[in-house]
C-alpha atoms as a PDB file:
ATOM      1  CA  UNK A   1      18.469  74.450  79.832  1.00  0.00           C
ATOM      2  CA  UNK A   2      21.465  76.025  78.718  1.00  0.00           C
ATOM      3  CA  UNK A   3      21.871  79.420  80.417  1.00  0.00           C
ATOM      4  CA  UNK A   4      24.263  82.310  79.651  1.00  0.00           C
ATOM      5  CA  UNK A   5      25.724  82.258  83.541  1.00  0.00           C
ATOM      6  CA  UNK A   6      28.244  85.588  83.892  1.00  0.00           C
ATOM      7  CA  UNK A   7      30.540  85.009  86.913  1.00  0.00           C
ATOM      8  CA  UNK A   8      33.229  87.110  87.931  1.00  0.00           C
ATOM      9  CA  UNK A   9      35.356  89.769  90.983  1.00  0.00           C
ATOM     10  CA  UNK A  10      33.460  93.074  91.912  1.00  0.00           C
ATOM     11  CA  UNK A  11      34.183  95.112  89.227  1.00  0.00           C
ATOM     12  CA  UNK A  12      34.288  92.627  86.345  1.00  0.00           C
ATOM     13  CA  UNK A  13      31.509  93.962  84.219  1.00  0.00           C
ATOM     14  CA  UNK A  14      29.064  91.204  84.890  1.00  0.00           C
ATOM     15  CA  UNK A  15      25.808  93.849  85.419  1.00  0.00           C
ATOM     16  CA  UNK A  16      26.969  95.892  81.976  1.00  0.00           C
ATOM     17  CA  UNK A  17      27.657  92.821  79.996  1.00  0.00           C
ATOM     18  CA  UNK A  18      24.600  90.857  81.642  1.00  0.00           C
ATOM     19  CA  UNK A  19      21.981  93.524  80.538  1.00  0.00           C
ATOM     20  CA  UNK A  20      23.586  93.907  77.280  1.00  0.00           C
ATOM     21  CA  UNK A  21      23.832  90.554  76.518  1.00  0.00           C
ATOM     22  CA  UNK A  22      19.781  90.060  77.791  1.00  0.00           C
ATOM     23  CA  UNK A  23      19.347  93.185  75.340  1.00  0.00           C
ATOM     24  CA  UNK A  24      20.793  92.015  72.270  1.00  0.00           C
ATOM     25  CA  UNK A  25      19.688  88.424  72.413  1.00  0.00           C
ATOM     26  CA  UNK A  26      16.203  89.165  73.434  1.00  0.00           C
ATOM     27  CA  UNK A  27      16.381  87.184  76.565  1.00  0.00           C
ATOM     28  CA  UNK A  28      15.352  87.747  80.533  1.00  0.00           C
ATOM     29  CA  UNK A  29      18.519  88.922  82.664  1.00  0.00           C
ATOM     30  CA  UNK A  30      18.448  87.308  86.465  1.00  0.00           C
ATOM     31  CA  UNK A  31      20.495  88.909  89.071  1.00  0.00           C
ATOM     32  CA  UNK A  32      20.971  86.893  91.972  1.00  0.00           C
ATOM     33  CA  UNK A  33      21.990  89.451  94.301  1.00  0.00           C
ATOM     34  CA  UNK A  34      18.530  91.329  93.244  1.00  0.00           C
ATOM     35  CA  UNK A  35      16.647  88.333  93.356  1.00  0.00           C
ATOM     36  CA  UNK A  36      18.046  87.999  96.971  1.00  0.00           C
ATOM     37  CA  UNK A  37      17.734  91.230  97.619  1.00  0.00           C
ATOM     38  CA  UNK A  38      13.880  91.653  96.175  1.00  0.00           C
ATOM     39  CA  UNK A  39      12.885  88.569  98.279  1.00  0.00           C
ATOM     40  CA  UNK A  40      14.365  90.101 101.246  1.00  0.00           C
ATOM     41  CA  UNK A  41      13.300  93.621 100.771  1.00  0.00           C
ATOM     42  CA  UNK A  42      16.947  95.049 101.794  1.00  0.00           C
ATOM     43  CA  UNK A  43      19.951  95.935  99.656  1.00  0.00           C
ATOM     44  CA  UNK A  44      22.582  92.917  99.378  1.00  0.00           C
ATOM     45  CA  UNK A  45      24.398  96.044 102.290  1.00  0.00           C
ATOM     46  CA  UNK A  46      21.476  95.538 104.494  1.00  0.00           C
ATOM     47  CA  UNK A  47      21.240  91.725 104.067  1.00  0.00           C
ATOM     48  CA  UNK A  48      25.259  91.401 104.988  1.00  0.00           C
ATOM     49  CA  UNK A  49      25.034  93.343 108.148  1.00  0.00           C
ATOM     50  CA  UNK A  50      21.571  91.857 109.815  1.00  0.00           C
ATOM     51  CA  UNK A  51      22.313  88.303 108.748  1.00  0.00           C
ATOM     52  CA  UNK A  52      25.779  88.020 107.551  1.00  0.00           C
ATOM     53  CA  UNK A  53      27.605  86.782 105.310  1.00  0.00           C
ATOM     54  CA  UNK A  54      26.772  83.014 105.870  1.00  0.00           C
ATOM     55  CA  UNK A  55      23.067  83.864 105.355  1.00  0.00           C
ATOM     56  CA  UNK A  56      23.556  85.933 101.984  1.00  0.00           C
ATOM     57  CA  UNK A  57      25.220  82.803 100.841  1.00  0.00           C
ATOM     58  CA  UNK A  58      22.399  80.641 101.585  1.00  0.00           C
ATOM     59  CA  UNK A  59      19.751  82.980 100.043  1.00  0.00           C
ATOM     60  CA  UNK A  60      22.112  82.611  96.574  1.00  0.00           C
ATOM     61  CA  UNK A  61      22.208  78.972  96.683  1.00  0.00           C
ATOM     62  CA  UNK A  62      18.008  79.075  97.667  1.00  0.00           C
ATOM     63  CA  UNK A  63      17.836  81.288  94.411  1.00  0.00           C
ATOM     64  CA  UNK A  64      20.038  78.642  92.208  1.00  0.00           C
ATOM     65  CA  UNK A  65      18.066  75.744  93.356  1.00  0.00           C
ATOM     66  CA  UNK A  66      14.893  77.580  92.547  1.00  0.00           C
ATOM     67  CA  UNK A  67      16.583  78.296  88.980  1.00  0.00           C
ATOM     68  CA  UNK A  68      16.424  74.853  88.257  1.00  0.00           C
ATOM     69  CA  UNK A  69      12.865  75.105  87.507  1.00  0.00           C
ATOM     70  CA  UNK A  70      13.254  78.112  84.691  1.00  0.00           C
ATOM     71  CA  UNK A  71      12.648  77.126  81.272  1.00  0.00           C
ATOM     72  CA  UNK A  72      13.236  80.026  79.204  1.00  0.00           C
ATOM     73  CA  UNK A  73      16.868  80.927  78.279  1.00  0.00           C
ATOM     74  CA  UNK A  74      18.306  83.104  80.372  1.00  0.00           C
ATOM     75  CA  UNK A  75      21.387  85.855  81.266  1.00  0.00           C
ATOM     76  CA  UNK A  76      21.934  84.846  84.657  1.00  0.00           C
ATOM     77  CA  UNK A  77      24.483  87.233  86.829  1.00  0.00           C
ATOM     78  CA  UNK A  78      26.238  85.898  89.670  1.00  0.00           C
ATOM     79  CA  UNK A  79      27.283  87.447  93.025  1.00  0.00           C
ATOM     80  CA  UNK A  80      30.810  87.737  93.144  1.00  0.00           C
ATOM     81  CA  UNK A  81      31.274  85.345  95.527  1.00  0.00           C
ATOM     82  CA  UNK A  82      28.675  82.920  95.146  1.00  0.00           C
ATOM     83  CA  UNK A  83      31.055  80.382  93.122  1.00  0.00           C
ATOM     84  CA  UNK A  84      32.336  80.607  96.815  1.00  0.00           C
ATOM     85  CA  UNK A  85      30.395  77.668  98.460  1.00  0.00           C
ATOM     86  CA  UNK A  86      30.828  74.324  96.928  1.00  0.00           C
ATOM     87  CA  UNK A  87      26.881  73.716  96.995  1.00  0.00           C
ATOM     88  CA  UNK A  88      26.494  75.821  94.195  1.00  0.00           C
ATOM     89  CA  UNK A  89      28.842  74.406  91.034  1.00  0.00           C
ATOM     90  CA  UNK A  90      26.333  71.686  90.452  1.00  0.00           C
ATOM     91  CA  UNK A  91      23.460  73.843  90.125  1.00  0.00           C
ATOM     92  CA  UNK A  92      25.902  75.876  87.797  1.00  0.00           C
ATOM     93  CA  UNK A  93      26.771  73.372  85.831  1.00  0.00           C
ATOM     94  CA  UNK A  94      23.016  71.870  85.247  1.00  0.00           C
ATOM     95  CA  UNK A  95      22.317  75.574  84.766  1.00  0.00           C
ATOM     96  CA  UNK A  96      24.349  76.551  81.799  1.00  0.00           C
ATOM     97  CA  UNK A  97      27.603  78.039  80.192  1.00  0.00           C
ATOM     98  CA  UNK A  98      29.288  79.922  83.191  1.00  0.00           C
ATOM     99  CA  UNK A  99      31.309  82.399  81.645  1.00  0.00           C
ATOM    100  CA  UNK A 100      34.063  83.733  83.573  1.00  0.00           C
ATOM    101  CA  UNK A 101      34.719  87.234  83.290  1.00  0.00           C
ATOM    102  CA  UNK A 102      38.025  87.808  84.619  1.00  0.00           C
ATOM    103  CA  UNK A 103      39.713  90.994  85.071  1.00  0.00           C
ATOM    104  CA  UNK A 104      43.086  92.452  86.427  1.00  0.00           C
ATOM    105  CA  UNK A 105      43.614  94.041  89.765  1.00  0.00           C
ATOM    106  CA  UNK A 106      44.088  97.597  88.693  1.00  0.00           C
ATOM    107  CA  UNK A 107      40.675  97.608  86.997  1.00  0.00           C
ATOM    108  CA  UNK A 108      38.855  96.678  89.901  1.00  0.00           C
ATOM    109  CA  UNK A 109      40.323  99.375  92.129  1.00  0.00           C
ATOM    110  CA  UNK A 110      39.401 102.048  89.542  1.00  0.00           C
ATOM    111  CA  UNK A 111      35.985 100.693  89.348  1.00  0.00           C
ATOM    112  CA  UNK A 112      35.473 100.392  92.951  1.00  0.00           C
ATOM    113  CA  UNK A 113      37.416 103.649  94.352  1.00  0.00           C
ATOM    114  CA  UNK A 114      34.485 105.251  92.279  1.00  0.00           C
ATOM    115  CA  UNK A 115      30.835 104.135  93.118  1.00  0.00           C
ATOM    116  CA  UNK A 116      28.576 103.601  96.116  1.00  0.00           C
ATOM    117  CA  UNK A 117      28.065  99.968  95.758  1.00  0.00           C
ATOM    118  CA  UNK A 118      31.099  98.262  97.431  1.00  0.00           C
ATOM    119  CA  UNK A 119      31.764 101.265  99.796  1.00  0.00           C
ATOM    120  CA  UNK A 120      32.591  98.520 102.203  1.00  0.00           C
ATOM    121  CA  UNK A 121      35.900  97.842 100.992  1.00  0.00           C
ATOM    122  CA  UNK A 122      37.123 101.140 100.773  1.00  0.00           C
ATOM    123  CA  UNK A 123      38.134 100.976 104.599  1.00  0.00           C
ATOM    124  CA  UNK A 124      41.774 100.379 104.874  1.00  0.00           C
ATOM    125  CA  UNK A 125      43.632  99.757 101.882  1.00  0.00           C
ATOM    126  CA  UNK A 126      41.166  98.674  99.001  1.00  0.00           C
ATOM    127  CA  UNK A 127      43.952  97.671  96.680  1.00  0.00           C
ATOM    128  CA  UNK A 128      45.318  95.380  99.522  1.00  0.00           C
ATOM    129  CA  UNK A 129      41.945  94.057 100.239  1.00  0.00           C
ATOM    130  CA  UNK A 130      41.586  93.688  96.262  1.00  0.00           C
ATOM    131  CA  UNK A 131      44.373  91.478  95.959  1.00  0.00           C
ATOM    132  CA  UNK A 132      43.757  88.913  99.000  1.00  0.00           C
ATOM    133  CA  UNK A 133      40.016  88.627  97.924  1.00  0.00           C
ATOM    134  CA  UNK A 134      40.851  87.933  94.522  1.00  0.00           C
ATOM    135  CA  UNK A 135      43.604  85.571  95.555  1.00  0.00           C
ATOM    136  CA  UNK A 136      40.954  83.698  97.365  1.00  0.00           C
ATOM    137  CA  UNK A 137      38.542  83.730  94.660  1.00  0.00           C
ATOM    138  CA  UNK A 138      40.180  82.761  91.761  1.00  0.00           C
ATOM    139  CA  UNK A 139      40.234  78.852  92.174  1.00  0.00           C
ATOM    140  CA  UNK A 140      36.579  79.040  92.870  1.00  0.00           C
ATOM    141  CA  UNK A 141      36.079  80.968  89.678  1.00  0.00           C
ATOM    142  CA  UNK A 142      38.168  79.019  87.954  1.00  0.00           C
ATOM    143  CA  UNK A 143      36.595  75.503  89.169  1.00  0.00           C
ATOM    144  CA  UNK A 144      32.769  76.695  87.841  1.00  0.00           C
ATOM    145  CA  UNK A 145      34.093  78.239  84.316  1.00  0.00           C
ATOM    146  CA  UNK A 146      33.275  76.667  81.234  1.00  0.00           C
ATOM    147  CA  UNK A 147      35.142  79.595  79.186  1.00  0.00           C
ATOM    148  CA  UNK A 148      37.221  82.476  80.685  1.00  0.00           C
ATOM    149  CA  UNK A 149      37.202  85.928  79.091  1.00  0.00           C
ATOM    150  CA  UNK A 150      39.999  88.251  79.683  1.00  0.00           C
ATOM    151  CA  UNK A 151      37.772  91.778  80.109  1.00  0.00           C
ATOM    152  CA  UNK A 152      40.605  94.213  80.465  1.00  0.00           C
ATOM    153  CA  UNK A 153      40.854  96.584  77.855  1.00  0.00           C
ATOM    154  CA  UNK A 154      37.838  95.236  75.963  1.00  0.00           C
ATOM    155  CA  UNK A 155      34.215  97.490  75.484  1.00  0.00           C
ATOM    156  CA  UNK A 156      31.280  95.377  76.615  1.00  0.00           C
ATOM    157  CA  UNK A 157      30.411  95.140  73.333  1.00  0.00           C
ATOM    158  CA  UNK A 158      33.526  93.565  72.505  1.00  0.00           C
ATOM    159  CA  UNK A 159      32.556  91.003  75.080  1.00  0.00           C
ATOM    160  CA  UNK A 160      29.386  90.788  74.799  1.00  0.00           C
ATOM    161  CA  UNK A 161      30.493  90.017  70.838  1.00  0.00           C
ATOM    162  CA  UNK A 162      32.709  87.244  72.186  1.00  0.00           C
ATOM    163  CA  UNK A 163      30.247  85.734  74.690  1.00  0.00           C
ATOM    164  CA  UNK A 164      27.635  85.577  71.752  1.00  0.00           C
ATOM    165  CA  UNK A 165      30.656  83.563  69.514  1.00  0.00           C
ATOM    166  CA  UNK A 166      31.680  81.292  72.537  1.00  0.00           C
ATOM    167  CA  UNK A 167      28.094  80.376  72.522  1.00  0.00           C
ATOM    168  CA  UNK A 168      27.473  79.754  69.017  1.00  0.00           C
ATOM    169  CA  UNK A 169      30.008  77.152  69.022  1.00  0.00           C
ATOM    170  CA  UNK A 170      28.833  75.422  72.122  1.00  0.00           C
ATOM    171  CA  UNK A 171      24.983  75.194  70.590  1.00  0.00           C
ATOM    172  CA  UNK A 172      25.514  73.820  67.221  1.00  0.00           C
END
């Protein structure tokens, strides 16, 4: 089945671009964090500090493998670091299209000084922190891609536009 799979760093637009996406090609959106989270009953928060980060992990590659199985074209959203463990680029790649949403530094520490959801990173120096984690995460990223999209200083609509293009081409 050829998925739309949207990978990317905290902050990258994946959730907007996901449910717009879903939205204007009349498709399901998947979340893996809220699958993971929904099976658990706990916020992705919760999950991280009973079990850790190990455990999270293995709950997103449990959710990939059971992915396998899905039929019906799909948006599929990734955790940000799920591309992460090695286990999970052949699932990916029997999956879909993983589109890479890649976005610059400065974005991300806008997006994330702002909101609730990655609160976590906010102690110490979150730009700091921004930059080693997306140091580390950017060959991962780059090893599951099938296309990378630059996001900075695009709408979502704008990507979602060149998502829906990228696609085109690799379907006919």
């Amino acid at each position: 089945m050829n998925h739309i799979i949207l990978e990317g760093f905290m902050g990258s637009g994946k959730s907007a671009v996901g449910k717009a996406l879903s939205k204007e090609l009349g498709v399901p959106l998947i979340d893996i964090d809220k699958l993971v989270s929904g099976r658990l009953k706990m916020t992705s928060a919760e999950v991280y500090s009973h079990y850790g980060d190990a455990y999270y992990r293995a709950m997103e590659t449990v959710a990939l493998a059971e992915l396998q199985e899905k039929t019906q074209r799909s948006i599929i959203v990734l955790g940000s670091g799920l591309a992460l463990m090695p286990q999970n680029a052949p699932y990916l790649k029997k999956l879909g299209t993983v589109y890479y949403l890649k976005v610059g530094k400065q974005i991300v520490v806008e997006r994330l000084s702002k909101g609730e959801k990655h609160s976590w990173l906010r102690a110490g120096d979150l730009e700091d922190r921004v930059v080693k984690m997306m140091k580390e995460r950017e060959p991962a990223y780059r090893k599951v891609a099938d296309v990378t999209i630059r996001v900075d200083g695009k709408s979502t609509a704008q990507i979602v536009s060149e998502i829906i293009e990228c696609d085109s081409k690799e379907n006919n």
